[in-house]
N, C-alpha and C. Protein backbone atom coordinates (compact mmCIF):
# COMPACT_ATOMS: atom_id res chain seq x y z
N UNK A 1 70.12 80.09 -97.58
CA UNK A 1 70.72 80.82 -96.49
C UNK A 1 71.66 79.86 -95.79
N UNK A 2 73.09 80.12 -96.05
CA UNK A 2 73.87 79.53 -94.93
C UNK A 2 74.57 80.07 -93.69
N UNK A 3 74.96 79.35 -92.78
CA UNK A 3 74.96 80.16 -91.45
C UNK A 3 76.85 79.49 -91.41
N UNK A 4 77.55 79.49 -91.77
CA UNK A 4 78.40 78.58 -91.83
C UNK A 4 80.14 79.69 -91.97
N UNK A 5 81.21 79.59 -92.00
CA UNK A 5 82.48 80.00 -92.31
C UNK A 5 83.01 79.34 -93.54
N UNK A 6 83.38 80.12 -94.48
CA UNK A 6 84.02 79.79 -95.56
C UNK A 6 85.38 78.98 -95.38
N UNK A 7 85.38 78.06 -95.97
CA UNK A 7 86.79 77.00 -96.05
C UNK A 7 87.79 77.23 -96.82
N UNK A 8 88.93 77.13 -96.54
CA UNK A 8 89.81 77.47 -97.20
C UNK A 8 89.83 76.12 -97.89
N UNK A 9 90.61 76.92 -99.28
CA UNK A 9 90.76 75.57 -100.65
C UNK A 9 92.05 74.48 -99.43
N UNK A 10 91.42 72.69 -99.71
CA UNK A 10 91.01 72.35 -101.28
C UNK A 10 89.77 72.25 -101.27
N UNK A 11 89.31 72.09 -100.42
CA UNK A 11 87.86 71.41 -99.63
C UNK A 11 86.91 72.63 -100.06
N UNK A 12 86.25 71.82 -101.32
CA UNK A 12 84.83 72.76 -101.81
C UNK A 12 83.83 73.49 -100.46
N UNK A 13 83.66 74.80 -101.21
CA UNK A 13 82.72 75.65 -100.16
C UNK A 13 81.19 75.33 -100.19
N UNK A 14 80.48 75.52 -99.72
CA UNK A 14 78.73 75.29 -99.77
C UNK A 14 78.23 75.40 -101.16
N UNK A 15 78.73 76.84 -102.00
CA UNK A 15 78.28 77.36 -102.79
C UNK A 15 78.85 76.65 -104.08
N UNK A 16 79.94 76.35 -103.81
CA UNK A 16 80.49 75.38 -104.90
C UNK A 16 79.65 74.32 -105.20
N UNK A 17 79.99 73.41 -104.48
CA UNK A 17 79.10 72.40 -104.14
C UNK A 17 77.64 72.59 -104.63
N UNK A 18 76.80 73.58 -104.33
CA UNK A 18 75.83 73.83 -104.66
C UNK A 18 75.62 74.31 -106.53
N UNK A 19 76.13 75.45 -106.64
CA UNK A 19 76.20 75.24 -108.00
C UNK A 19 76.96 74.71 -109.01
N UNK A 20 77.78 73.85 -108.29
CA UNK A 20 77.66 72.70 -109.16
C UNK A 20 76.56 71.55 -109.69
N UNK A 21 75.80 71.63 -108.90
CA UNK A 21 74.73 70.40 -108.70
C UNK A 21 73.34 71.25 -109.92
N UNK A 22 73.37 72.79 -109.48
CA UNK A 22 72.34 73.63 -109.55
C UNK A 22 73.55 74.90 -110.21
N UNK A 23 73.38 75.32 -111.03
CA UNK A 23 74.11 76.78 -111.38
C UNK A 23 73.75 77.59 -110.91
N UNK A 24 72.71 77.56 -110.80
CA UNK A 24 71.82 78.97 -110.84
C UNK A 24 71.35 79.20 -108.89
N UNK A 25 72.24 78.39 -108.42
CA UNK A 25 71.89 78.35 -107.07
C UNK A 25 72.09 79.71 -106.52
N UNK A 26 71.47 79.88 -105.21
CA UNK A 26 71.88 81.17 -104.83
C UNK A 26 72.21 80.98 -103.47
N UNK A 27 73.21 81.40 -102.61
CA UNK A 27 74.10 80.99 -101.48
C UNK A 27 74.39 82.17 -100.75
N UNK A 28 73.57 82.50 -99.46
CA UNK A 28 74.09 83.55 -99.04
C UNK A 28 75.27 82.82 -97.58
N UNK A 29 75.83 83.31 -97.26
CA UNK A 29 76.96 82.86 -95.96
C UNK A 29 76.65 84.07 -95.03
N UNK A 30 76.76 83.62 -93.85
CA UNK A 30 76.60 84.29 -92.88
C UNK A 30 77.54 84.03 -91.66
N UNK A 31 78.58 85.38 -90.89
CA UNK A 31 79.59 84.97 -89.78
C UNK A 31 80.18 86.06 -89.59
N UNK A 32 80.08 86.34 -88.22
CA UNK A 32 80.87 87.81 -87.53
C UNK A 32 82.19 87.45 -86.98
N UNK A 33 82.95 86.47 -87.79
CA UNK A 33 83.93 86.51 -87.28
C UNK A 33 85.04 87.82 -88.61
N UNK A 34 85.86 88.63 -88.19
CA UNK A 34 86.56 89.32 -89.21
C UNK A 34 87.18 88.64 -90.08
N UNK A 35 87.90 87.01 -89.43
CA UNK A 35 88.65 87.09 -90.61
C UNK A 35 88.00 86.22 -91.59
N UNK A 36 87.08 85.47 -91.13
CA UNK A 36 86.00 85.06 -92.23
C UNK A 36 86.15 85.43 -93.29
N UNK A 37 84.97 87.04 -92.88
CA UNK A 37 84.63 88.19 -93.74
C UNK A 37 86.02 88.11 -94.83
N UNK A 38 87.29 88.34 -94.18
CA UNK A 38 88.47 88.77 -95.23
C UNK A 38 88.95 87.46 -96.28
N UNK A 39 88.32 86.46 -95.21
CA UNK A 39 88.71 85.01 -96.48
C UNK A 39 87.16 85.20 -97.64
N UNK A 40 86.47 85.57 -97.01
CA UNK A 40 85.42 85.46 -97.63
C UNK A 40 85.14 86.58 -99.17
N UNK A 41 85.41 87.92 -99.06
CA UNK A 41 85.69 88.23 -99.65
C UNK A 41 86.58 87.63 -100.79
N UNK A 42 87.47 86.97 -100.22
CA UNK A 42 88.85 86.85 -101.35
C UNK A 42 88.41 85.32 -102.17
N UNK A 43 87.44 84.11 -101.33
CA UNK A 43 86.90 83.20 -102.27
C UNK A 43 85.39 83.42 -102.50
N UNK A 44 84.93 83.86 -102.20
CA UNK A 44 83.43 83.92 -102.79
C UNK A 44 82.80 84.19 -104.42
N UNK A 45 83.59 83.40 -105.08
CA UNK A 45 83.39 83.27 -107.05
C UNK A 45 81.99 82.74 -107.20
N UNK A 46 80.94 82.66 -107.74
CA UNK A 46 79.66 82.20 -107.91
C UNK A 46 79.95 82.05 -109.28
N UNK A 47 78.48 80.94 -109.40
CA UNK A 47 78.93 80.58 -111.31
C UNK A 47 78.34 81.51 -111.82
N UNK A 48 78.32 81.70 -112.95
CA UNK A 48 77.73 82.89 -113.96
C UNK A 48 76.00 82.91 -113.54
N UNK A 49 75.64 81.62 -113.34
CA UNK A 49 74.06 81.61 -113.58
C UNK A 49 73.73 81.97 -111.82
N UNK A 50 74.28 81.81 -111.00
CA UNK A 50 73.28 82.03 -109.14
C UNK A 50 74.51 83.12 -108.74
N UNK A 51 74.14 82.90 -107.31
CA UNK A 51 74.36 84.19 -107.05
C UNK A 51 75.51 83.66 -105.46
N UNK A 52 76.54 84.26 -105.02
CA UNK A 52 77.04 84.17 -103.80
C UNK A 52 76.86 85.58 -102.96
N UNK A 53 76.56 84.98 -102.19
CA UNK A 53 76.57 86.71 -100.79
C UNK A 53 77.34 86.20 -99.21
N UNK A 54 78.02 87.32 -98.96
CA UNK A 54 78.27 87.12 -97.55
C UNK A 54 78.15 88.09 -96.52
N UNK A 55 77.47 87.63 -95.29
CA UNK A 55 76.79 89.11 -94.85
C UNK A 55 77.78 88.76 -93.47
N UNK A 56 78.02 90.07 -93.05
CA UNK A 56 78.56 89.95 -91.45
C UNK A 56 78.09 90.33 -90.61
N UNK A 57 77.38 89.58 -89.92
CA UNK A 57 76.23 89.57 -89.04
C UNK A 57 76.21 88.07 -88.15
N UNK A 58 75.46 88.14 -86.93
CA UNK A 58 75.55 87.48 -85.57
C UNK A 58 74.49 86.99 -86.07
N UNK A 59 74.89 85.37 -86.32
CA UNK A 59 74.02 84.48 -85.52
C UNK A 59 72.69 84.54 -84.67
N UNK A 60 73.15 85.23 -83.31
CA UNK A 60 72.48 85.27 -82.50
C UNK A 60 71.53 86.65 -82.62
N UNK A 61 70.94 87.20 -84.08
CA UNK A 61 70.12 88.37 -84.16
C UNK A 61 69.57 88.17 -85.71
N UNK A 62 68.75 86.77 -85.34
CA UNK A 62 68.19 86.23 -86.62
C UNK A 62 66.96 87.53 -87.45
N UNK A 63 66.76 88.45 -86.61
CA UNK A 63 65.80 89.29 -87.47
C UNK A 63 66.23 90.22 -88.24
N UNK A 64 68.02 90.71 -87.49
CA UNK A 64 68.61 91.17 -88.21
C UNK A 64 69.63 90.96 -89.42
N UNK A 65 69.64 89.26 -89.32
CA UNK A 65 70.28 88.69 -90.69
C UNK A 65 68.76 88.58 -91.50
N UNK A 66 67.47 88.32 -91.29
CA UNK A 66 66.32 88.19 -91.67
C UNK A 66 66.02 89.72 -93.03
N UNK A 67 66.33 90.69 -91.96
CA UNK A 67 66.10 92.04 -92.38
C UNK A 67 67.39 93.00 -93.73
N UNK A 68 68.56 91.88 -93.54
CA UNK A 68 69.41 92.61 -94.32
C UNK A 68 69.33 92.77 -96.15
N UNK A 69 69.44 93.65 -96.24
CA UNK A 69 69.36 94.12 -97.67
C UNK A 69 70.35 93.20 -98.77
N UNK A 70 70.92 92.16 -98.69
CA UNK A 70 71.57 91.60 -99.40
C UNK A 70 71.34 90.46 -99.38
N UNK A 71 70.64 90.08 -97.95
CA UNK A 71 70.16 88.60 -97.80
C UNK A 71 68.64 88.60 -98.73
N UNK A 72 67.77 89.73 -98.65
CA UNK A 72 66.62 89.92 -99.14
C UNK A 72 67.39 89.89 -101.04
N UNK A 73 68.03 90.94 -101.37
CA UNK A 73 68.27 90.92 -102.45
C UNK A 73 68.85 89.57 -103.23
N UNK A 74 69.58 88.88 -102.49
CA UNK A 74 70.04 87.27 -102.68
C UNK A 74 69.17 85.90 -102.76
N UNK A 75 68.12 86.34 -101.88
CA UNK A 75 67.08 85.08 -101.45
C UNK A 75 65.89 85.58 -101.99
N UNK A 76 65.13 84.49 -102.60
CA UNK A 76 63.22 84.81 -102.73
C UNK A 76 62.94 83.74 -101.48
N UNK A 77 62.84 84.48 -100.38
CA UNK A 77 62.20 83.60 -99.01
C UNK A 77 60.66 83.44 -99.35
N UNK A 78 59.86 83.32 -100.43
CA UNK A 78 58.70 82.68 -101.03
C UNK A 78 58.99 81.52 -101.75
N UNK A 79 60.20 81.49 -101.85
CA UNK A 79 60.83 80.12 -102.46
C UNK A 79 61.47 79.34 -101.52
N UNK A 80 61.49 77.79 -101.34
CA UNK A 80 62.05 77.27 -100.34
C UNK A 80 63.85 77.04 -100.30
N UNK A 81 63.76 77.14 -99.18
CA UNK A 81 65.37 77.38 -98.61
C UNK A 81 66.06 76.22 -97.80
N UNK A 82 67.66 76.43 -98.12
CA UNK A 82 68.09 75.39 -97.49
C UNK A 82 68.70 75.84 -96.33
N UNK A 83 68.33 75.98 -95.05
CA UNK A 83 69.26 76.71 -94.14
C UNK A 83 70.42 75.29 -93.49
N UNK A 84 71.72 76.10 -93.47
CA UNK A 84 72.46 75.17 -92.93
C UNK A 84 73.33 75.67 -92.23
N UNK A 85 73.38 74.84 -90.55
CA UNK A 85 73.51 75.56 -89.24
C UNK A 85 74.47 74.32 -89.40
N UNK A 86 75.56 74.16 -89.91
CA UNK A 86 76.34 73.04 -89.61
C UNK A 86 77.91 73.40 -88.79
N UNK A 87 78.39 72.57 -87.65
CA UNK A 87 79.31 73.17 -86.97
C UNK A 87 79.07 74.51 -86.17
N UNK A 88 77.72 75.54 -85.89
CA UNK A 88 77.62 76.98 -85.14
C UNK A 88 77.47 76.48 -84.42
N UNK A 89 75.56 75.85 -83.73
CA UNK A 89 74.81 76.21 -83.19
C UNK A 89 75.77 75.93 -81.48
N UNK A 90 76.58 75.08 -81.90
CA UNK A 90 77.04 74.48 -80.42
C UNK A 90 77.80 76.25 -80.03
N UNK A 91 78.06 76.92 -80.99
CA UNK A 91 78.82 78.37 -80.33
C UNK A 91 77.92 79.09 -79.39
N UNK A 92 77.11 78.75 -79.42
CA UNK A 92 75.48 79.30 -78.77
C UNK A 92 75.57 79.11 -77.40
N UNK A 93 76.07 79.39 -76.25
CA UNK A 93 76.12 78.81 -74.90
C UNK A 93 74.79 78.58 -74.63
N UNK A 94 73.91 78.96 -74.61
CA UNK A 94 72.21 78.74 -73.81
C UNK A 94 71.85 78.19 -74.70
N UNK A 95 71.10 76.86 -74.44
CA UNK A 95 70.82 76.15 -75.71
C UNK A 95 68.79 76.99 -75.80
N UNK A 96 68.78 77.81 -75.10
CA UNK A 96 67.11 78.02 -75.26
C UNK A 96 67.06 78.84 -76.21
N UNK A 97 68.17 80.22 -76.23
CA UNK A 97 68.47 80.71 -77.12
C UNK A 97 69.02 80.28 -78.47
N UNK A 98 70.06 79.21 -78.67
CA UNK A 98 70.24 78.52 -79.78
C UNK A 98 68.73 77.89 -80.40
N UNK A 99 67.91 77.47 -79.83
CA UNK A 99 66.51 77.21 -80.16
C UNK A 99 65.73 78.08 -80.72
N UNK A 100 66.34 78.90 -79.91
CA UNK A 100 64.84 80.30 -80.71
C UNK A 100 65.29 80.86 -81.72
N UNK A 101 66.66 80.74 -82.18
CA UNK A 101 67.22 81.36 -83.15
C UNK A 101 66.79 80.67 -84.63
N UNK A 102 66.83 79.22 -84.36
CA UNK A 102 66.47 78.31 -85.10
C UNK A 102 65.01 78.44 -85.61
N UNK A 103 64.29 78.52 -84.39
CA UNK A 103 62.56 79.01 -84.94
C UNK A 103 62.74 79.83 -85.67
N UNK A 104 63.02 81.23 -84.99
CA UNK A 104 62.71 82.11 -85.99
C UNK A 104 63.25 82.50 -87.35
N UNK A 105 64.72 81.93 -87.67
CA UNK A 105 65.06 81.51 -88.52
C UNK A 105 64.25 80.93 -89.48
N UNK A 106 64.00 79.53 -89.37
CA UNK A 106 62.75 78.78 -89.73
C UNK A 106 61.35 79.69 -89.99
N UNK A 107 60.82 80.25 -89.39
CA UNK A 107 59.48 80.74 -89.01
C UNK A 107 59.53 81.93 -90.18
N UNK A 108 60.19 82.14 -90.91
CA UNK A 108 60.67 83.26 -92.20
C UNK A 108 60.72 82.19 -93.17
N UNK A 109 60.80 81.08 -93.37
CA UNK A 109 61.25 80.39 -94.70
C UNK A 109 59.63 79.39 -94.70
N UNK A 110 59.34 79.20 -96.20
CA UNK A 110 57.99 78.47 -96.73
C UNK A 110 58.14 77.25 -96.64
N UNK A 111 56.91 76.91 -96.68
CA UNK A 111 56.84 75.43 -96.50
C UNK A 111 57.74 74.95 -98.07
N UNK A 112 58.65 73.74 -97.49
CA UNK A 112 59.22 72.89 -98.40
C UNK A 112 60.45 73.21 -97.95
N UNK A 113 61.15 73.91 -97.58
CA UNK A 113 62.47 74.75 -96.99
C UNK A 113 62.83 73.66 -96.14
N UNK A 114 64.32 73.46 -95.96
CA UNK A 114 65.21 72.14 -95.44
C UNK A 114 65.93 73.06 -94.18
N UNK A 115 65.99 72.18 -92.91
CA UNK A 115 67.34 72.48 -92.09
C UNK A 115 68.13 71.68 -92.26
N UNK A 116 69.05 71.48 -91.99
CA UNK A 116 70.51 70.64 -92.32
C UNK A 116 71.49 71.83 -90.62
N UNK A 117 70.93 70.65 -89.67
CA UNK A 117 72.69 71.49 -88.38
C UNK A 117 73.37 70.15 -88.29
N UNK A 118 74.23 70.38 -87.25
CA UNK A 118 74.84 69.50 -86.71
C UNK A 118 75.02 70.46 -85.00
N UNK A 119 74.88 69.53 -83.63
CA UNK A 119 75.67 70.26 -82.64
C UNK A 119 76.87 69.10 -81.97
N UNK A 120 77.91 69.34 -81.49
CA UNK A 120 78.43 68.66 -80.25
C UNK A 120 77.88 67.68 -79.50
N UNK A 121 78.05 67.29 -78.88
CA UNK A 121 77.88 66.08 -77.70
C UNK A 121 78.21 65.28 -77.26
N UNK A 122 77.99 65.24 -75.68
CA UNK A 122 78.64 64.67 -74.96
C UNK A 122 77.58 62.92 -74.57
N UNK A 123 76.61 62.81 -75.52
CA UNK A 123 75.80 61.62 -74.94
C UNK A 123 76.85 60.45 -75.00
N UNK A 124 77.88 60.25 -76.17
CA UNK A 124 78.43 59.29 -76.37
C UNK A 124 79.92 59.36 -75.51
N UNK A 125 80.07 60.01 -74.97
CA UNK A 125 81.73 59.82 -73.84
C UNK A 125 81.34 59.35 -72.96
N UNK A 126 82.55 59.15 -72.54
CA UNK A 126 82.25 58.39 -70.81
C UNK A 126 82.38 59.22 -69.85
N UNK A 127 82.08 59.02 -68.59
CA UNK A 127 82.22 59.97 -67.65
C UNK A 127 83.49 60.77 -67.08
N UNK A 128 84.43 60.17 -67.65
CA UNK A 128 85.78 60.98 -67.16
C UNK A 128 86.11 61.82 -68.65
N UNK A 129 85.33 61.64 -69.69
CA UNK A 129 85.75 62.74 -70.94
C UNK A 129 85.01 63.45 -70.61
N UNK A 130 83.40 63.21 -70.24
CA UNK A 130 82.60 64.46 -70.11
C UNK A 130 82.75 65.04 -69.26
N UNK A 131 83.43 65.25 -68.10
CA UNK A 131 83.64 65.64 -67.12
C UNK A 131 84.80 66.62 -67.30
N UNK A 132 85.73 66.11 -68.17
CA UNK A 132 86.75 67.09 -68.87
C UNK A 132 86.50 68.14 -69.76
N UNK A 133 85.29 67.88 -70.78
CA UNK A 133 84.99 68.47 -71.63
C UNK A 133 84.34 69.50 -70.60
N UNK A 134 83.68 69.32 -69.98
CA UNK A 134 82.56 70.18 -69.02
C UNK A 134 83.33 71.41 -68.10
N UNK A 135 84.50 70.28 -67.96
CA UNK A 135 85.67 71.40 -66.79
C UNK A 135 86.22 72.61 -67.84
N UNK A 136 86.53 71.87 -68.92
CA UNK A 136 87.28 73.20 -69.73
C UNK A 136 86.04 73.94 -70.41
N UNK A 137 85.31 73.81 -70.92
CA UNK A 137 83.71 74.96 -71.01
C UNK A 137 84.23 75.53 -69.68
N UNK A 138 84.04 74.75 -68.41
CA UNK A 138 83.51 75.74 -67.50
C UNK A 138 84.87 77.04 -67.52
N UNK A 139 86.35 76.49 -67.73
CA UNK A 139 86.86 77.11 -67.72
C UNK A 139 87.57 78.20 -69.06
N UNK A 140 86.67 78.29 -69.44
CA UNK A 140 86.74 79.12 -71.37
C UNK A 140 87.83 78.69 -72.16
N UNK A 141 88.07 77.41 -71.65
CA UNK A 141 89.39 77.09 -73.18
C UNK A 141 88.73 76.01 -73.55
N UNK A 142 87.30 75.76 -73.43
CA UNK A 142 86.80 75.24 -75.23
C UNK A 142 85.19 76.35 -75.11
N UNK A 143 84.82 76.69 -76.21
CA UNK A 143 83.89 77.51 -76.64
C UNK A 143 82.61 76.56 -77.26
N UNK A 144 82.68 75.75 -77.49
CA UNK A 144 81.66 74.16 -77.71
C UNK A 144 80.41 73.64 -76.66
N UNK A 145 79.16 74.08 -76.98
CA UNK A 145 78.69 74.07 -75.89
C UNK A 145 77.84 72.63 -76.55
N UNK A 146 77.70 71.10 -75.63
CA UNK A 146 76.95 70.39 -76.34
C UNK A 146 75.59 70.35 -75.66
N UNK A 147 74.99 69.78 -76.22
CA UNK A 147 73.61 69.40 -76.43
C UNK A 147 73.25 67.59 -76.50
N UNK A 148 72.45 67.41 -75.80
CA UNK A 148 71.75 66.35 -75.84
C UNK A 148 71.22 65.58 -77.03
N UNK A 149 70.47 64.78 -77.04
CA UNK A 149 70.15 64.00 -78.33
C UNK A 149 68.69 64.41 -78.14
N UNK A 150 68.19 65.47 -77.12
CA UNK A 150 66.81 65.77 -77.39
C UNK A 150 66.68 67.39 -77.07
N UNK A 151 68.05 67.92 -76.47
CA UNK A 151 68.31 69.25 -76.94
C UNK A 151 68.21 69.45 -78.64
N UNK A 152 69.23 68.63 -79.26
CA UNK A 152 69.29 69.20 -80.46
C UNK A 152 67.93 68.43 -81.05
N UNK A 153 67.07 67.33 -80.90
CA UNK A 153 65.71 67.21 -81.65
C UNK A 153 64.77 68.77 -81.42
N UNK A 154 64.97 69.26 -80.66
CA UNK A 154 64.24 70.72 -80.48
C UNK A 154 64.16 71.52 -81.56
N UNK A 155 65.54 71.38 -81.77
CA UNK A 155 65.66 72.35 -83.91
C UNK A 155 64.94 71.84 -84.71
N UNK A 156 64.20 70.59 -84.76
CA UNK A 156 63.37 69.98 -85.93
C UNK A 156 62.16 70.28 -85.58
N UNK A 157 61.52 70.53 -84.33
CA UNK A 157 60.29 70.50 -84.17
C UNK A 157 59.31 70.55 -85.25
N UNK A 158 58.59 70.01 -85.86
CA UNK A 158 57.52 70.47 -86.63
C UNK A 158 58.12 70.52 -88.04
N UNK A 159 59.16 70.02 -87.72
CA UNK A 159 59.85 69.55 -89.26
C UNK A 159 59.64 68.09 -89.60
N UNK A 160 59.86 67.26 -90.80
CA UNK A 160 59.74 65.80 -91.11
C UNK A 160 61.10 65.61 -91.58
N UNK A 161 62.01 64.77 -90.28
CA UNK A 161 63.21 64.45 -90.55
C UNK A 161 63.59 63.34 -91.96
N UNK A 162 64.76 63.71 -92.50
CA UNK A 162 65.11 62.68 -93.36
C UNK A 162 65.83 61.85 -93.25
N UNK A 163 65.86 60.14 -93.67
CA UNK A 163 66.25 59.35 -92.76
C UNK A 163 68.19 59.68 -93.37
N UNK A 164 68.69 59.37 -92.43
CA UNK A 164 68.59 58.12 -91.54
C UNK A 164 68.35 59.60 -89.74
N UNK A 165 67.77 60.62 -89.85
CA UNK A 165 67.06 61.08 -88.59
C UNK A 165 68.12 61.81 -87.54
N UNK A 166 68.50 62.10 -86.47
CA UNK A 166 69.44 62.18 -85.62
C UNK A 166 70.25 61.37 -85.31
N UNK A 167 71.13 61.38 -85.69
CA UNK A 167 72.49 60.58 -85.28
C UNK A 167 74.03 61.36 -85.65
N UNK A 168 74.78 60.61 -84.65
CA UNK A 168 76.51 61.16 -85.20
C UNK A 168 76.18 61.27 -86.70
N UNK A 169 76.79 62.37 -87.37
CA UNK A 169 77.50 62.62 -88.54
C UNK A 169 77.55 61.89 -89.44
N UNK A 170 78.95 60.76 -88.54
CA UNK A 170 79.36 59.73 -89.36
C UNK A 170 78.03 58.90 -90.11
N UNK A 171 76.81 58.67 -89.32
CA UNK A 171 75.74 57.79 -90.34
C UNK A 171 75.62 58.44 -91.21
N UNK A 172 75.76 59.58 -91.96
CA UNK A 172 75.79 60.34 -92.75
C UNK A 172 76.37 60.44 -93.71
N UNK A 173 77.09 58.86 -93.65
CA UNK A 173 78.10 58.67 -94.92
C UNK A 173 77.85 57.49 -95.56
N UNK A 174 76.47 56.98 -95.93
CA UNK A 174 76.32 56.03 -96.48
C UNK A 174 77.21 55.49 -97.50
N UNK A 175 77.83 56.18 -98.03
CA UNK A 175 79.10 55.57 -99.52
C UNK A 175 80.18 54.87 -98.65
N UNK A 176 80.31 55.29 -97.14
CA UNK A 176 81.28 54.24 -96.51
C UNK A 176 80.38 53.24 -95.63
N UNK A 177 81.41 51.68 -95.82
CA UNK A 177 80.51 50.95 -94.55
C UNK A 177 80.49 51.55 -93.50
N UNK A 178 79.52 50.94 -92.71
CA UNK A 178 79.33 50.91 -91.60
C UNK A 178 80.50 50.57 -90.69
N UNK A 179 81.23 49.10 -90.86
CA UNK A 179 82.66 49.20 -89.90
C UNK A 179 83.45 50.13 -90.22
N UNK A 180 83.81 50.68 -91.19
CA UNK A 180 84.78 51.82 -91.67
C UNK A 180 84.42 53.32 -91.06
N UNK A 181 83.96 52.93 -90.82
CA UNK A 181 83.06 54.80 -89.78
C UNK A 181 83.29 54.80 -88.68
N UNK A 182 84.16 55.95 -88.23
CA UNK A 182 84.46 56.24 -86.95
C UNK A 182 83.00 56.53 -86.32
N UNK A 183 83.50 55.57 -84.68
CA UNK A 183 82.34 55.23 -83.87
C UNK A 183 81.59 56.64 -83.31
N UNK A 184 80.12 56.49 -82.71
CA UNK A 184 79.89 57.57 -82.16
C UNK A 184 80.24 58.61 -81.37
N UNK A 185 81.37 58.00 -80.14
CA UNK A 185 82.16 58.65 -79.43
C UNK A 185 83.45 59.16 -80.04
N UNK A 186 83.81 58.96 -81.37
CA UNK A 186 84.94 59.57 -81.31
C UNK A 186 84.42 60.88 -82.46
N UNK A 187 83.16 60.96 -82.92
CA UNK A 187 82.67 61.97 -84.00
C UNK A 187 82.10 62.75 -82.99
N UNK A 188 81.33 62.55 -82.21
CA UNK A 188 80.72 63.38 -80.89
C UNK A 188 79.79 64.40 -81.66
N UNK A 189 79.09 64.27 -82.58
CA UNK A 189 78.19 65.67 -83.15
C UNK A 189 77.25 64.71 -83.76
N UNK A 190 76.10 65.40 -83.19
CA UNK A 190 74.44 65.08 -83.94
C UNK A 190 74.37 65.65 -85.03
N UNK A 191 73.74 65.32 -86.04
CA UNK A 191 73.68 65.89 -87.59
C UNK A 191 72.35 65.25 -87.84
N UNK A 192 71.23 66.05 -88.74
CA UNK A 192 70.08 65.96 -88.77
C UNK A 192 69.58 66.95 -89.92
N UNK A 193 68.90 66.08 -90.74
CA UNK A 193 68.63 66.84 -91.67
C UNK A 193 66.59 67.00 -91.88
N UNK A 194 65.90 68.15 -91.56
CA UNK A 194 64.14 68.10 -91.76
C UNK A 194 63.76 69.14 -92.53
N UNK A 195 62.79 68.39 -92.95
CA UNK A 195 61.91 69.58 -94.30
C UNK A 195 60.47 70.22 -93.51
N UNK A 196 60.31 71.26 -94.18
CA UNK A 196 59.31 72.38 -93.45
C UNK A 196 58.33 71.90 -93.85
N UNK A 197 57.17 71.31 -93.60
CA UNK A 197 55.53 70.71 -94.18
C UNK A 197 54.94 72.09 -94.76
């Protein structure tokens, strides 16, 4: 189950990526934005052996992406799942609600099943960026709502993180050094990857 917007070429999609690794993968996408849906339609190719789906449906009504007839027909949720909330959850203004979405999300998938998000944040700016970032939220010309470094540990609860655990993104690129990686403040997003016990 992915929660994610389809990319326009060149930059491989989830499902690519995935059955490439796995053929037989099965990839559902999920996003109420329209024009998604219309890119989505037009790249969504799956390999011969798995399966691609894209459902248009909110985020924020996990029982009703839970309940849909294509996500059920696409997924064996008795089999473990990879959900990946990468780049949304920060669209979520209330982070209590971005939380519960995540449970219950979670709370449908078997033990062994992976989260993989990422959110925003402001832990690493200084006080005159966050203060900017905060002014334009307050004033609706950015839609990015961040989260803390123990807001977003809330999505793992009761999960067993994989290392290297919560951090910017960028640690997330072990094939580059460490000096070659843009610093924490200029990536500004937690990325965290935990498995369901």
């Amino acid at each position: 189950m992915v929660a994610v917007g389809v990319r326009a070429k060149p930059h491989p999609n989830t499902h690519e990526i995935a059955q490439r690794r796995v053929p037989h993968a099965r990839v559902v996408y999920v996003d109420n934005d329209p024009m998604v849906s219309a890119h989505a339609r037009a790249l969504l190719t799956s390999s011969p052996e798995g399966v691609t789906r894209y459902l248009e449906a909110d985020l924020r009504d996990p029982r009703g992406i839970l309940g849909h007839p294509q996500l059920k027909e696409a997924l064996d949720l008795d089999r473990p799942v990879a959900l990946v909330l990468i780049a949304v959850l920060h669209f979520i203004p209330d982070h209590e609600q971005a939380r519960d979405v995540v449970r219950q999300l979670l709370s449908a998938l078997p033990s062994g099943s992976y989260l993989a998000a990422s959110n925003f944040t402001l832990d690493y700016s200084d006080r005159e960026t966050a203060a900017v970032a905060r002014q334009m939220i307050a004033q609706g010309r950015s839609d990015a709502h961040p989260r803390t470094r123990a807001e977003f540990a809330e999505y793992f609860t009761g999960l067993g993180l994989i290392g290297p655990g919560i951090v910017p993104v960028s640690e997330w690129l072990p094939e580059v050094p460490a000096h070659q990686r843009p610093p924490a403040d200029q990536v500004a997003i937690y990325g965290a990857v935990g498995r369901k016990p």
